[in-house]
PDB file of N, CA and C in Angstrom:
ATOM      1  N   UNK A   1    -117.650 -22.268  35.611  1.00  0.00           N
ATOM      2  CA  UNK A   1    -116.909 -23.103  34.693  1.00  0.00           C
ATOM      3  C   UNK A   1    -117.009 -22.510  33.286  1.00  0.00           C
ATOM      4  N   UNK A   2    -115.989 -22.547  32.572  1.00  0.00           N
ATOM      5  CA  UNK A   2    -115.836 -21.932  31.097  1.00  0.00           C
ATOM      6  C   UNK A   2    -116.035 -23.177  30.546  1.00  0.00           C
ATOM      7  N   UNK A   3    -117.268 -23.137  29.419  1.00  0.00           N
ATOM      8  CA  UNK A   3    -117.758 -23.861  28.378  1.00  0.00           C
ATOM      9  C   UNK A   3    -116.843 -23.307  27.333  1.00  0.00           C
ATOM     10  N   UNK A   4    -116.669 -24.419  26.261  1.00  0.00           N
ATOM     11  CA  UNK A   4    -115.792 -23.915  24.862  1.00  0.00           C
ATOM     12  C   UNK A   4    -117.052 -24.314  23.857  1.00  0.00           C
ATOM     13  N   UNK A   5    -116.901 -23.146  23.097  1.00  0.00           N
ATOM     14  CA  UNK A   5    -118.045 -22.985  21.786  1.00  0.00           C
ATOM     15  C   UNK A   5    -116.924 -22.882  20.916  1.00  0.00           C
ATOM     16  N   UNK A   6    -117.174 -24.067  19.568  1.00  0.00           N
ATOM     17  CA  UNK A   6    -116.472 -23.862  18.504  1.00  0.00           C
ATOM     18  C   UNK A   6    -117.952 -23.515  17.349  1.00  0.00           C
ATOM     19  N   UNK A   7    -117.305 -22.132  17.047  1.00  0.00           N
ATOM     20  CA  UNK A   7    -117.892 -21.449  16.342  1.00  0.00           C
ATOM     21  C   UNK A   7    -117.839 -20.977  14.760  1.00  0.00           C
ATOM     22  N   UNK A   8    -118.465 -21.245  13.679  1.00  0.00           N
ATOM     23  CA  UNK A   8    -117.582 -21.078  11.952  1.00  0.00           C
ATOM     24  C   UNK A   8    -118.689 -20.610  11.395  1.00  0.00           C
ATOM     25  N   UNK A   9    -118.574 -20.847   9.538  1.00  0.00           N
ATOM     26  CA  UNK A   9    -119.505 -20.039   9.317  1.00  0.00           C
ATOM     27  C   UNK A   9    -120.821 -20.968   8.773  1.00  0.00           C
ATOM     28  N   UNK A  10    -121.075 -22.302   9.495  1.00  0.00           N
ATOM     29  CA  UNK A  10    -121.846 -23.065   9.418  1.00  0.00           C
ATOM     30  C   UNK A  10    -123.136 -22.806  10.611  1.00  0.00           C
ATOM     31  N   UNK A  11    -122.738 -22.210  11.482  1.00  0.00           N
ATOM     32  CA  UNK A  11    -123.412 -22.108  13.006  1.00  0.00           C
ATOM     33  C   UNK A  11    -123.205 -20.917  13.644  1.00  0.00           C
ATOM     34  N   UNK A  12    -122.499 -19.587  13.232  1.00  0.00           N
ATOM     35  CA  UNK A  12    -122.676 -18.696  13.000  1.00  0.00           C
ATOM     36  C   UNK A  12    -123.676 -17.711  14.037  1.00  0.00           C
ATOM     37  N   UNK A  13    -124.628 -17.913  13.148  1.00  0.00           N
ATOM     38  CA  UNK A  13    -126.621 -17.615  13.413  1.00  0.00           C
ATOM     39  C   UNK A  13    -126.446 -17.810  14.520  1.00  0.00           C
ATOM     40  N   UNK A  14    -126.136 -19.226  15.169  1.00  0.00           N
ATOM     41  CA  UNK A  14    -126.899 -19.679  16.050  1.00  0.00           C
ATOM     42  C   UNK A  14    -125.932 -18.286  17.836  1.00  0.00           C
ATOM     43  N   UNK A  15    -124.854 -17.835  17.313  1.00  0.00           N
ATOM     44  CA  UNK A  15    -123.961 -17.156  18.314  1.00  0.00           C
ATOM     45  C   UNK A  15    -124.183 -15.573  17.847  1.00  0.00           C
ATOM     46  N   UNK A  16    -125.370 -15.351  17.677  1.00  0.00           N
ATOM     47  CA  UNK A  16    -125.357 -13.854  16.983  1.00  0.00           C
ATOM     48  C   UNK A  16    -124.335 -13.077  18.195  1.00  0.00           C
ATOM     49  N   UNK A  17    -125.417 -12.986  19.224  1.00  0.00           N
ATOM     50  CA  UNK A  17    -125.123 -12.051  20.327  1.00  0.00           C
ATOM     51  C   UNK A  17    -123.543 -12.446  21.152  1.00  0.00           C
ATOM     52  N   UNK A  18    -123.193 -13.922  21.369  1.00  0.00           N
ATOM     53  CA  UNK A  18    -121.644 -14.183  21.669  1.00  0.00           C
ATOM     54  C   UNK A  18    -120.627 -13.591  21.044  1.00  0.00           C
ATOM     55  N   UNK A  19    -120.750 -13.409  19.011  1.00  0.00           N
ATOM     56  CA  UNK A  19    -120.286 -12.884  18.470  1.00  0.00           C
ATOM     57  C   UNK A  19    -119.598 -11.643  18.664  1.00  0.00           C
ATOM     58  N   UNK A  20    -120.866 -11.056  18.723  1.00  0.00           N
ATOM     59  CA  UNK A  20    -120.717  -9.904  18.722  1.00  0.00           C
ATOM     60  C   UNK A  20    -120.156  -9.516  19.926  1.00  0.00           C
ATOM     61  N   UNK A  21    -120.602  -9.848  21.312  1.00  0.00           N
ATOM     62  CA  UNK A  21    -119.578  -9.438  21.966  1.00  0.00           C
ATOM     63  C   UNK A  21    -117.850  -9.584  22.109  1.00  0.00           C
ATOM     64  N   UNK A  22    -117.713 -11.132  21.889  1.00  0.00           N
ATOM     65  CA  UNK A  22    -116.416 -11.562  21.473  1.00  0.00           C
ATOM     66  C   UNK A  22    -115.518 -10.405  20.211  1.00  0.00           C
ATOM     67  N   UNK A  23    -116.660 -10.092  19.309  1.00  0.00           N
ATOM     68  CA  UNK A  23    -115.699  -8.914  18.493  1.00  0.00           C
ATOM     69  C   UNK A  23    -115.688  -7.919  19.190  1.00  0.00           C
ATOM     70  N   UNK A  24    -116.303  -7.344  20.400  1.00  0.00           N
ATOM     71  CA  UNK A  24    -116.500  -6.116  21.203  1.00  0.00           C
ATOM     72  C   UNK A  24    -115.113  -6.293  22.331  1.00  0.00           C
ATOM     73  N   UNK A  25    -114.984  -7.469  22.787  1.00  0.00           N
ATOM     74  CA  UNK A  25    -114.019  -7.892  24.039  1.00  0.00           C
ATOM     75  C   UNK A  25    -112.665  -7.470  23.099  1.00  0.00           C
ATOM     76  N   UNK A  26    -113.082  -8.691  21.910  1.00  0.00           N
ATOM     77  CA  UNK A  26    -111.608  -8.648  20.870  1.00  0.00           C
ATOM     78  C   UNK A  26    -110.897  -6.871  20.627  1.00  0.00           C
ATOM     79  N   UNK A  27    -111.790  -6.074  20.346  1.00  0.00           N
ATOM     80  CA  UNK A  27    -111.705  -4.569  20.047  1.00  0.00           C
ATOM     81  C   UNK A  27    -110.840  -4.403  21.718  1.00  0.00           C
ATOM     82  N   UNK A  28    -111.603  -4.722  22.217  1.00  0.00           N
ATOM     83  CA  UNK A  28    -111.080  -3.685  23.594  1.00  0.00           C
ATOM     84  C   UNK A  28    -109.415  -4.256  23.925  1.00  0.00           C
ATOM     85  N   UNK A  29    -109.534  -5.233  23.761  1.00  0.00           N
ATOM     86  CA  UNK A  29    -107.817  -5.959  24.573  1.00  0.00           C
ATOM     87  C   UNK A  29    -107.093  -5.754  22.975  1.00  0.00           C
ATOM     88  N   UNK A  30    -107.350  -5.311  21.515  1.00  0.00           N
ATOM     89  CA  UNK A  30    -106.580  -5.608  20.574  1.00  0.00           C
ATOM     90  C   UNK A  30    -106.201  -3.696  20.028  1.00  0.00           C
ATOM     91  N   UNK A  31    -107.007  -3.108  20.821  1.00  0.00           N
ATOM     92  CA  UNK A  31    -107.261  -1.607  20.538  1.00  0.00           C
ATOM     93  C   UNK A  31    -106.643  -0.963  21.899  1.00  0.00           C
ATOM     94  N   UNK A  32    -107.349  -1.429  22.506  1.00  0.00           N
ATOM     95  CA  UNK A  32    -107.286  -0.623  24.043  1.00  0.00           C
ATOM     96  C   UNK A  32    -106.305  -1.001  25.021  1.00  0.00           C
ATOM     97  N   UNK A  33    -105.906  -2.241  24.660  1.00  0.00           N
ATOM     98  CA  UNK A  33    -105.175  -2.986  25.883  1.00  0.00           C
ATOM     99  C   UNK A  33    -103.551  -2.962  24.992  1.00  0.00           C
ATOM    100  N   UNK A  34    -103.516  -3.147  23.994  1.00  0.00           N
ATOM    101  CA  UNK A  34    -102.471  -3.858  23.119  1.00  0.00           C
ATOM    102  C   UNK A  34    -101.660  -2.274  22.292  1.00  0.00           C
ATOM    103  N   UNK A  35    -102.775  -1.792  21.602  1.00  0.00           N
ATOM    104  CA  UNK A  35    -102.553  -0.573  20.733  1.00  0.00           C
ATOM    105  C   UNK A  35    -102.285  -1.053  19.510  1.00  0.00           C
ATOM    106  N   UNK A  36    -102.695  -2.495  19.161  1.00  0.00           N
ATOM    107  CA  UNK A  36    -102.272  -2.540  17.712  1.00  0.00           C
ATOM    108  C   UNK A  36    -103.072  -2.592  16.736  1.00  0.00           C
ATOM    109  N   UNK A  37    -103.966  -1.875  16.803  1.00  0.00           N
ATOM    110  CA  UNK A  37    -104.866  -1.316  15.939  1.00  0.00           C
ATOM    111  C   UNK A  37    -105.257  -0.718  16.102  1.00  0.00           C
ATOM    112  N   UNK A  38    -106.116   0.660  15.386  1.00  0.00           N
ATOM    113  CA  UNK A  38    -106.599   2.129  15.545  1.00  0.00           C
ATOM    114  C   UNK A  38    -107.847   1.738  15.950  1.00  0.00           C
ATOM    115  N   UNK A  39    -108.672   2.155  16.781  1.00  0.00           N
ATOM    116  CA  UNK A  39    -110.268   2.315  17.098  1.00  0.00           C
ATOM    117  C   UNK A  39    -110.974   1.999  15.977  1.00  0.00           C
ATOM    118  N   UNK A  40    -112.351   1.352  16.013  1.00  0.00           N
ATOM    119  CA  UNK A  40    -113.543   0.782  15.116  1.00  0.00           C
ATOM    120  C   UNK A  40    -114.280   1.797  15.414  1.00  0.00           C
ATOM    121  N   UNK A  41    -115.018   1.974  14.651  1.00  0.00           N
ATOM    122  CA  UNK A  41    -115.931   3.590  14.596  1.00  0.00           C
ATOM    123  C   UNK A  41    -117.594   2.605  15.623  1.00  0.00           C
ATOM    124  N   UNK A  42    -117.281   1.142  15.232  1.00  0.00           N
ATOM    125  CA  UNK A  42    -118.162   0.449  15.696  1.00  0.00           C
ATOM    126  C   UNK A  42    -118.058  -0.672  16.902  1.00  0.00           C
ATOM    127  N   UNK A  43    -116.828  -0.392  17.185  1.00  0.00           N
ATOM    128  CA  UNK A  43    -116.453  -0.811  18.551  1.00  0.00           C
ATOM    129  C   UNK A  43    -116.051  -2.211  18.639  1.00  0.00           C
ATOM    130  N   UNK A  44    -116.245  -2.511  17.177  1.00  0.00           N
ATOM    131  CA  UNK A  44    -115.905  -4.464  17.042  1.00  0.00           C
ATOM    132  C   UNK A  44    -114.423  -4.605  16.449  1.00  0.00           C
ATOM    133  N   UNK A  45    -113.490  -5.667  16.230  1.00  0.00           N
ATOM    134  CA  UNK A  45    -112.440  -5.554  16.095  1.00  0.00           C
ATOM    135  C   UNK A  45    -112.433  -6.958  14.791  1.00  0.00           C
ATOM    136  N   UNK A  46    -112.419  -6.509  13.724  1.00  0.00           N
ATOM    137  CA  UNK A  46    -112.089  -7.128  12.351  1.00  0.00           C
ATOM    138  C   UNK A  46    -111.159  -7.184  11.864  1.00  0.00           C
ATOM    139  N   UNK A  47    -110.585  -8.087  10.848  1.00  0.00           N
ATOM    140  CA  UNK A  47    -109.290  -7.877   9.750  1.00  0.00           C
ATOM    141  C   UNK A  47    -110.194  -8.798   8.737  1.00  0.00           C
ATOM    142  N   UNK A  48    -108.936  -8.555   8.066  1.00  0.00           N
ATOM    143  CA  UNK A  48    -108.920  -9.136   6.729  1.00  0.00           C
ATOM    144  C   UNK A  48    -109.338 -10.767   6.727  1.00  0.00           C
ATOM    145  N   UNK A  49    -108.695 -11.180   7.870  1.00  0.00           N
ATOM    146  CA  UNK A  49    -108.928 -13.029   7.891  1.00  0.00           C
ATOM    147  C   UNK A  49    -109.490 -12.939   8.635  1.00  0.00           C
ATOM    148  N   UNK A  50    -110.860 -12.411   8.963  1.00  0.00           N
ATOM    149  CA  UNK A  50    -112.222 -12.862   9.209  1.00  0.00           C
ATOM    150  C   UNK A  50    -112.870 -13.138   8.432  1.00  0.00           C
ATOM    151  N   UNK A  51    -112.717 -14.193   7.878  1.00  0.00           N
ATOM    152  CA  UNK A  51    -113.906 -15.222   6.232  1.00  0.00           C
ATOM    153  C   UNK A  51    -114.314 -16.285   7.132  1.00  0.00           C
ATOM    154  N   UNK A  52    -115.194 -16.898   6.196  1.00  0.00           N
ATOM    155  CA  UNK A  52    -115.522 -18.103   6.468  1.00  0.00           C
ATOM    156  C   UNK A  52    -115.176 -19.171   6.166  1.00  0.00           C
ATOM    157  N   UNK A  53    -113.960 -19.260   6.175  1.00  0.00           N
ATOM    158  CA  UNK A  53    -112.897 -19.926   6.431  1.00  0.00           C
ATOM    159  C   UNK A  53    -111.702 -19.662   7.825  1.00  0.00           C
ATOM    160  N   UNK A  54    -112.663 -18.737   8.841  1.00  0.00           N
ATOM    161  CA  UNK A  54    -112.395 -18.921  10.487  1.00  0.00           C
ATOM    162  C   UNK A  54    -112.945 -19.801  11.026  1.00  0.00           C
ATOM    163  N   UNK A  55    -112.295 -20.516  12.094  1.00  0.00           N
ATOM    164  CA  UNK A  55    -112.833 -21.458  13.148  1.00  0.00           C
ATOM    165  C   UNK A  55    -112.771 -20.273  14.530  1.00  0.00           C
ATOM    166  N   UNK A  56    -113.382 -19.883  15.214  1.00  0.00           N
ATOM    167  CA  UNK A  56    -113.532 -19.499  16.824  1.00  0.00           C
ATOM    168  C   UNK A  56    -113.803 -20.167  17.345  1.00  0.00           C
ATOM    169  N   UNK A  57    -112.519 -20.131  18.957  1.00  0.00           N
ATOM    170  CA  UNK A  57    -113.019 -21.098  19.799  1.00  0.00           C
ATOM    171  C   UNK A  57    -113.597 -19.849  21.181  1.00  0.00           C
ATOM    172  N   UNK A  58    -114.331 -19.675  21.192  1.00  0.00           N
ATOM    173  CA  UNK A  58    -115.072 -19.095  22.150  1.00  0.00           C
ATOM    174  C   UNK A  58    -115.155 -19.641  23.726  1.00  0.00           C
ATOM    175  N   UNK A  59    -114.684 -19.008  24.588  1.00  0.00           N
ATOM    176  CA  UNK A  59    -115.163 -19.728  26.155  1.00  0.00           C
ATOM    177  C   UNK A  59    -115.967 -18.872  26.864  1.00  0.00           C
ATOM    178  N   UNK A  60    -117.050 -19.819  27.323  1.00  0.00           N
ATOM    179  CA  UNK A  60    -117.863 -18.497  27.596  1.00  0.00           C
ATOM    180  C   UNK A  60    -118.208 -19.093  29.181  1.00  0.00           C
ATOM    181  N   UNK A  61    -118.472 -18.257  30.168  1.00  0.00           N
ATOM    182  CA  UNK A  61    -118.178 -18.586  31.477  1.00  0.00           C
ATOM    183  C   UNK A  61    -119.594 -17.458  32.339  1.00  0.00           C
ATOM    184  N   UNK A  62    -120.800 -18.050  32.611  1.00  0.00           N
ATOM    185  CA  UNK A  62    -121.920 -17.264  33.273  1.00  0.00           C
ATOM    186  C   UNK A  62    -122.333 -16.430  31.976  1.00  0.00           C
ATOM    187  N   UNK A  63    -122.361 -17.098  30.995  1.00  0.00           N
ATOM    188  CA  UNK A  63    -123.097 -16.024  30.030  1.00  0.00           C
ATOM    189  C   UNK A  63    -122.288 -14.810  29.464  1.00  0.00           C
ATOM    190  N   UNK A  64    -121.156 -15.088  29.428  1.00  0.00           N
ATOM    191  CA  UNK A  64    -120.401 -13.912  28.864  1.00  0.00           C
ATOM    192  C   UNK A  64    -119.047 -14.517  27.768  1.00  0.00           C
ATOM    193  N   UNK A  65    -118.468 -13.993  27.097  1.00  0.00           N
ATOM    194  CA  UNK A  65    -117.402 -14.366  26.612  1.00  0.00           C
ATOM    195  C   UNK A  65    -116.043 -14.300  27.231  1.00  0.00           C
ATOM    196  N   UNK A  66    -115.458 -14.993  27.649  1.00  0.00           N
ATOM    197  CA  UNK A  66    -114.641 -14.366  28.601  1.00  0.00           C
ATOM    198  C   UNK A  66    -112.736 -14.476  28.045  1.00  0.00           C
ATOM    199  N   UNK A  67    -112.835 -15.481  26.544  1.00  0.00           N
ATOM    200  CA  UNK A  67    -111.621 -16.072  26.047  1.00  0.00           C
ATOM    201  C   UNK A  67    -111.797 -16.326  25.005  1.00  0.00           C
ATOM    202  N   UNK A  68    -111.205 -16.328  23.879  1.00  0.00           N
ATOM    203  CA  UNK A  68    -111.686 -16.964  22.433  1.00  0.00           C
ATOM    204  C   UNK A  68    -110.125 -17.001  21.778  1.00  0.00           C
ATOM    205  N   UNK A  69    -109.849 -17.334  20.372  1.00  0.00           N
ATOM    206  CA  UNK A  69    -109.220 -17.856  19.698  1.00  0.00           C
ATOM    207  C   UNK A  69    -109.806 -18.180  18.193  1.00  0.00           C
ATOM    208  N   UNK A  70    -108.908 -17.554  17.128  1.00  0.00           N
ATOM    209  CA  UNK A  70    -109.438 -17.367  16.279  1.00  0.00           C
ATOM    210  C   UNK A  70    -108.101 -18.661  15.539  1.00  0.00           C
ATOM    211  N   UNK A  71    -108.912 -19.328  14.189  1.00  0.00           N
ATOM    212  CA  UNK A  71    -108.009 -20.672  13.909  1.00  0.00           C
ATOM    213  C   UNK A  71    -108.507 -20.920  12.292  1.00  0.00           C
ATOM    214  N   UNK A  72    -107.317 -20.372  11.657  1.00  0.00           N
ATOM    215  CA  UNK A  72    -107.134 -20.448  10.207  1.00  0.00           C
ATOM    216  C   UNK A  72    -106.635 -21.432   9.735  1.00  0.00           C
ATOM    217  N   UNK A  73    -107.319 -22.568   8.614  1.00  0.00           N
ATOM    218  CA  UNK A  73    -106.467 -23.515   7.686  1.00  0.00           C
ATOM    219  C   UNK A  73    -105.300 -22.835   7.169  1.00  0.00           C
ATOM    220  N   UNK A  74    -104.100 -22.903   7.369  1.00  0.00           N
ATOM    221  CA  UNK A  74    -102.813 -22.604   6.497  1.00  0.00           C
ATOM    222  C   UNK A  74    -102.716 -22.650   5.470  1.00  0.00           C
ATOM    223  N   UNK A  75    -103.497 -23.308   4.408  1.00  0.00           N
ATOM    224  CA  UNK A  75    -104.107 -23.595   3.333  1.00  0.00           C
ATOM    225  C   UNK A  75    -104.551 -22.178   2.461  1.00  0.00           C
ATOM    226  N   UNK A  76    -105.158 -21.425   3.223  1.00  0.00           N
ATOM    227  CA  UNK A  76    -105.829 -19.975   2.961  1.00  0.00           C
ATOM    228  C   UNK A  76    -105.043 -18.807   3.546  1.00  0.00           C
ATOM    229  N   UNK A  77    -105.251 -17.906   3.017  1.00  0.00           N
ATOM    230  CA  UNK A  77    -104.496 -16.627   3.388  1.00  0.00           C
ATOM    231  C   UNK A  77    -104.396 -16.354   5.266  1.00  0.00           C
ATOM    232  N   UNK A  78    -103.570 -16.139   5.544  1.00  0.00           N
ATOM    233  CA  UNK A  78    -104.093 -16.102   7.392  1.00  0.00           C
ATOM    234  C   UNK A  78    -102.879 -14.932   7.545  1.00  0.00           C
ATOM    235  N   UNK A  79    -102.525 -14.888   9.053  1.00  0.00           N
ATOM    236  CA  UNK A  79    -101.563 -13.531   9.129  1.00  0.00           C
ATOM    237  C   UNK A  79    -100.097 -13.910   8.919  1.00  0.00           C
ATOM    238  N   UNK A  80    -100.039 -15.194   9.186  1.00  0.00           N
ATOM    239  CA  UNK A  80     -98.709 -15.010   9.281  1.00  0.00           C
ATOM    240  C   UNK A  80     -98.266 -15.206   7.805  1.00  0.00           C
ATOM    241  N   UNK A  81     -98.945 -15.333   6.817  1.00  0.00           N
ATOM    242  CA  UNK A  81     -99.041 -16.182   5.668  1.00  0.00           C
ATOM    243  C   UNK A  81     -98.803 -14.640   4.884  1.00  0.00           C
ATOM    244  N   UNK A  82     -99.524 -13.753   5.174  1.00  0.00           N
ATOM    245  CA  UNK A  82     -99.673 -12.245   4.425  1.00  0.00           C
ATOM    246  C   UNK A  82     -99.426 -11.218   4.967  1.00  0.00           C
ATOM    247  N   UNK A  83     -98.506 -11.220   6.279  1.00  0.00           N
ATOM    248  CA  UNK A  83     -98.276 -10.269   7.106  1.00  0.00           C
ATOM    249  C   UNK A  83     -96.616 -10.820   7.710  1.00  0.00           C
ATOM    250  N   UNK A  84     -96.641 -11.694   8.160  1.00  0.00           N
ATOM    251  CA  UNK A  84     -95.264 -12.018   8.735  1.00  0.00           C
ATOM    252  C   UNK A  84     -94.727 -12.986   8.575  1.00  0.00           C
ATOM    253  N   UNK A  85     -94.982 -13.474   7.003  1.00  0.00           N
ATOM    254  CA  UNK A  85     -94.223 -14.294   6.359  1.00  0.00           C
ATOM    255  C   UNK A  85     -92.598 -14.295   6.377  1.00  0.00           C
ATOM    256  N   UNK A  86     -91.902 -13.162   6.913  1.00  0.00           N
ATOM    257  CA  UNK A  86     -90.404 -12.850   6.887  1.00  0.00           C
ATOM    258  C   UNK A  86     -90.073 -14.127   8.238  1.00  0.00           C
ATOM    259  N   UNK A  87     -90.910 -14.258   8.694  1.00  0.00           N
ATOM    260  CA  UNK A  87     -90.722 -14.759  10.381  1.00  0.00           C
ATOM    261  C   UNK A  87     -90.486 -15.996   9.685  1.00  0.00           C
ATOM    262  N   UNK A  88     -90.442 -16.626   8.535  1.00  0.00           N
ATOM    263  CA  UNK A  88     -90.525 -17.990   8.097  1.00  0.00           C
ATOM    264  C   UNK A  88     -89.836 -18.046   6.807  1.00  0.00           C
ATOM    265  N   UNK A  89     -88.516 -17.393   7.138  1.00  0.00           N
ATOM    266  CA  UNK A  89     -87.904 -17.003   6.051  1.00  0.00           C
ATOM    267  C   UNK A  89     -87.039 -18.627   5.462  1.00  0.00           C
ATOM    268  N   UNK A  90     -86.455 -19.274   6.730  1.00  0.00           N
ATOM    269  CA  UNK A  90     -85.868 -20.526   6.648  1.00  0.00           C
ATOM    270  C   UNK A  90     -86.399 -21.721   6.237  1.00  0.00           C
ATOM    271  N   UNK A  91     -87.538 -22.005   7.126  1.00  0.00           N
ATOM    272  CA  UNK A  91     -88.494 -23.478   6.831  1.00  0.00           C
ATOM    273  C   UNK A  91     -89.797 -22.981   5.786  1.00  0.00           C
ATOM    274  N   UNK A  92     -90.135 -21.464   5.383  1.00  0.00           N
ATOM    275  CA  UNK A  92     -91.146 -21.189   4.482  1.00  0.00           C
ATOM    276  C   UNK A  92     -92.825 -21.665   5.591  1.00  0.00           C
ATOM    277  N   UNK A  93     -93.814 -20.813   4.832  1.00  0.00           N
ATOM    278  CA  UNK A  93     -94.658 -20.394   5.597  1.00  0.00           C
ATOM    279  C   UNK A  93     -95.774 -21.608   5.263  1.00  0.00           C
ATOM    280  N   UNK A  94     -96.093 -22.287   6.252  1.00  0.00           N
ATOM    281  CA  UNK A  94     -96.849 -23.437   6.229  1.00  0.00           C
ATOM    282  C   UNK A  94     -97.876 -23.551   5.678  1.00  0.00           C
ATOM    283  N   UNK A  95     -98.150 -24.688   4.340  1.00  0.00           N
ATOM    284  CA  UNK A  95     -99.643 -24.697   3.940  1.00  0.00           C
ATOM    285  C   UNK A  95    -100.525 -25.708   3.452  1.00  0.00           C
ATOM    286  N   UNK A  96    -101.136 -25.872   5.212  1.00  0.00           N
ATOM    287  CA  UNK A  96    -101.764 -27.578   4.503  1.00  0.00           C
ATOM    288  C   UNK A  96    -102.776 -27.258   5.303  1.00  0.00           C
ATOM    289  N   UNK A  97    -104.042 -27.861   4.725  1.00  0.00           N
ATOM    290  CA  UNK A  97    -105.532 -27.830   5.241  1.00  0.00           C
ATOM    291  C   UNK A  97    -105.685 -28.398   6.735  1.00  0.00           C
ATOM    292  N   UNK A  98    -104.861 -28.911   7.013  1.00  0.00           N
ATOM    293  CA  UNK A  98    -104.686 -29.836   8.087  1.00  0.00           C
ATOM    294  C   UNK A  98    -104.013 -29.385   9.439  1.00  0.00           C
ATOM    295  N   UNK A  99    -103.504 -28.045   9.240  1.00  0.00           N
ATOM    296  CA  UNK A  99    -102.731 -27.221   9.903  1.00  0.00           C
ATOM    297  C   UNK A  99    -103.642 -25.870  10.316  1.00  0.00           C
ATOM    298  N   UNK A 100    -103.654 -25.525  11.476  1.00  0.00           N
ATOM    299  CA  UNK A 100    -104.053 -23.987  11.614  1.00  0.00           C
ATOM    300  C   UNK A 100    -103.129 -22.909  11.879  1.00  0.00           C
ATOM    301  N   UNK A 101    -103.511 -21.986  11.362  1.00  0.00           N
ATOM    302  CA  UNK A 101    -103.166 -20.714  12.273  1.00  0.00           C
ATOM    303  C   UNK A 101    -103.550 -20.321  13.788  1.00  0.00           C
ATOM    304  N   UNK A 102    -103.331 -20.059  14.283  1.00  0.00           N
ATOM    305  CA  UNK A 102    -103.995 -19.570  15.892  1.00  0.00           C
ATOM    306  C   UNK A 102    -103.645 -18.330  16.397  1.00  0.00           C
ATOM    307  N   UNK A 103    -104.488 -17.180  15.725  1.00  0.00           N
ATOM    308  CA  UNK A 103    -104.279 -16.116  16.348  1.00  0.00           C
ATOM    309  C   UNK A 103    -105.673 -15.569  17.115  1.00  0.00           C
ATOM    310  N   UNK A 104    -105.179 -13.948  17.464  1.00  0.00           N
ATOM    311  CA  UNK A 104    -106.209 -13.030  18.036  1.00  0.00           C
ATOM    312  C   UNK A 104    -106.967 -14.286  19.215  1.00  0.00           C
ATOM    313  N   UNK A 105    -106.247 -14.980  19.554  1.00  0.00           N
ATOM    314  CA  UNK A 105    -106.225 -15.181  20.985  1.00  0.00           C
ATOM    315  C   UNK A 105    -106.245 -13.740  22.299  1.00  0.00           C
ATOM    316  N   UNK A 106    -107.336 -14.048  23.690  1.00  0.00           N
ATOM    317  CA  UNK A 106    -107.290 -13.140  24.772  1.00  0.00           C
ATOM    318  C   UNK A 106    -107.694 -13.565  25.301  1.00  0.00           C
ATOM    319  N   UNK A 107    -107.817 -13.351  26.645  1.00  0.00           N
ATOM    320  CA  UNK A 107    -108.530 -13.728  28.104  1.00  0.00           C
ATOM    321  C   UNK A 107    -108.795 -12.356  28.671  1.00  0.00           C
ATOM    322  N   UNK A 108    -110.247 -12.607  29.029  1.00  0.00           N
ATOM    323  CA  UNK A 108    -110.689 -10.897  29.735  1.00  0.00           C
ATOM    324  C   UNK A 108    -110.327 -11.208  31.310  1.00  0.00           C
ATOM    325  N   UNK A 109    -109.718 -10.112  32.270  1.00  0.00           N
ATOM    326  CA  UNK A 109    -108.977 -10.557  33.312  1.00  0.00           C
ATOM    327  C   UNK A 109    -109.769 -10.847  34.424  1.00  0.00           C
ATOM    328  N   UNK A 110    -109.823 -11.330  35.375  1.00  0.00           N
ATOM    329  CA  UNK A 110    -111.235 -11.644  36.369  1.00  0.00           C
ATOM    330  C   UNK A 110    -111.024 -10.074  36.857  1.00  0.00           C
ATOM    331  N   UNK A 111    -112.188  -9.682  37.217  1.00  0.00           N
ATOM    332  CA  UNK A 111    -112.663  -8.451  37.992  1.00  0.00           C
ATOM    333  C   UNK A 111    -112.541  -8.383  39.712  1.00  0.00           C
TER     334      UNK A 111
END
């Protein structure tokens, strides 16, 4: 069964090692699987809207990470806000504290 860990930068600490793999999984399906980003010299997969002002929803299933989801207030800079704002050329690019972003979503595939 996949448990959901909501993860920020209050509790953090407490997911050192989930983290880190979740940025290791994130690298592989956002680098390796996707191609839309060049290789990490460190094998983890970062941008710019990784602050602490991210929410992760992490699912973790036998001790591993196996799904996550990354979830920005609209309020703060996020991607679509500083990257593909054209996509929201008509209704303008959403911004209320109350609203997220939801990207860098994946699922690692069963083996």
């Amino acid at each position: 069964m996949i448990t959901a860990h909501v993860v920020n930068a209050h509790n953090k600490h407490l997911y050192e090692n989930e983290f880190d793999e979740f940025l290791r999984r994130r690298h592989d399906f956002f680098v390796h699987q996707k191609h839309w980003r060049p290789p990490s010299p460190d094998g983890r997969e970062l941008d710019q809207f990784d602050t602490d002002a991210a929410t992760y929803l992490l699912g973790i299933e036998e001790g591993r990470v196996v799904t996550s989801a990354r979830l920005i207030p609209t309020s703060e800079p996020h991607m679509v806000s500083e990257v593909f704002s054209h996509m929201c050329e008509k209704s303008g690019v959403p911004r209320r504290p109350d609203w997220a972003e939801w990207t860098r979503t994946f699922v690692v595939p069963d083996k």
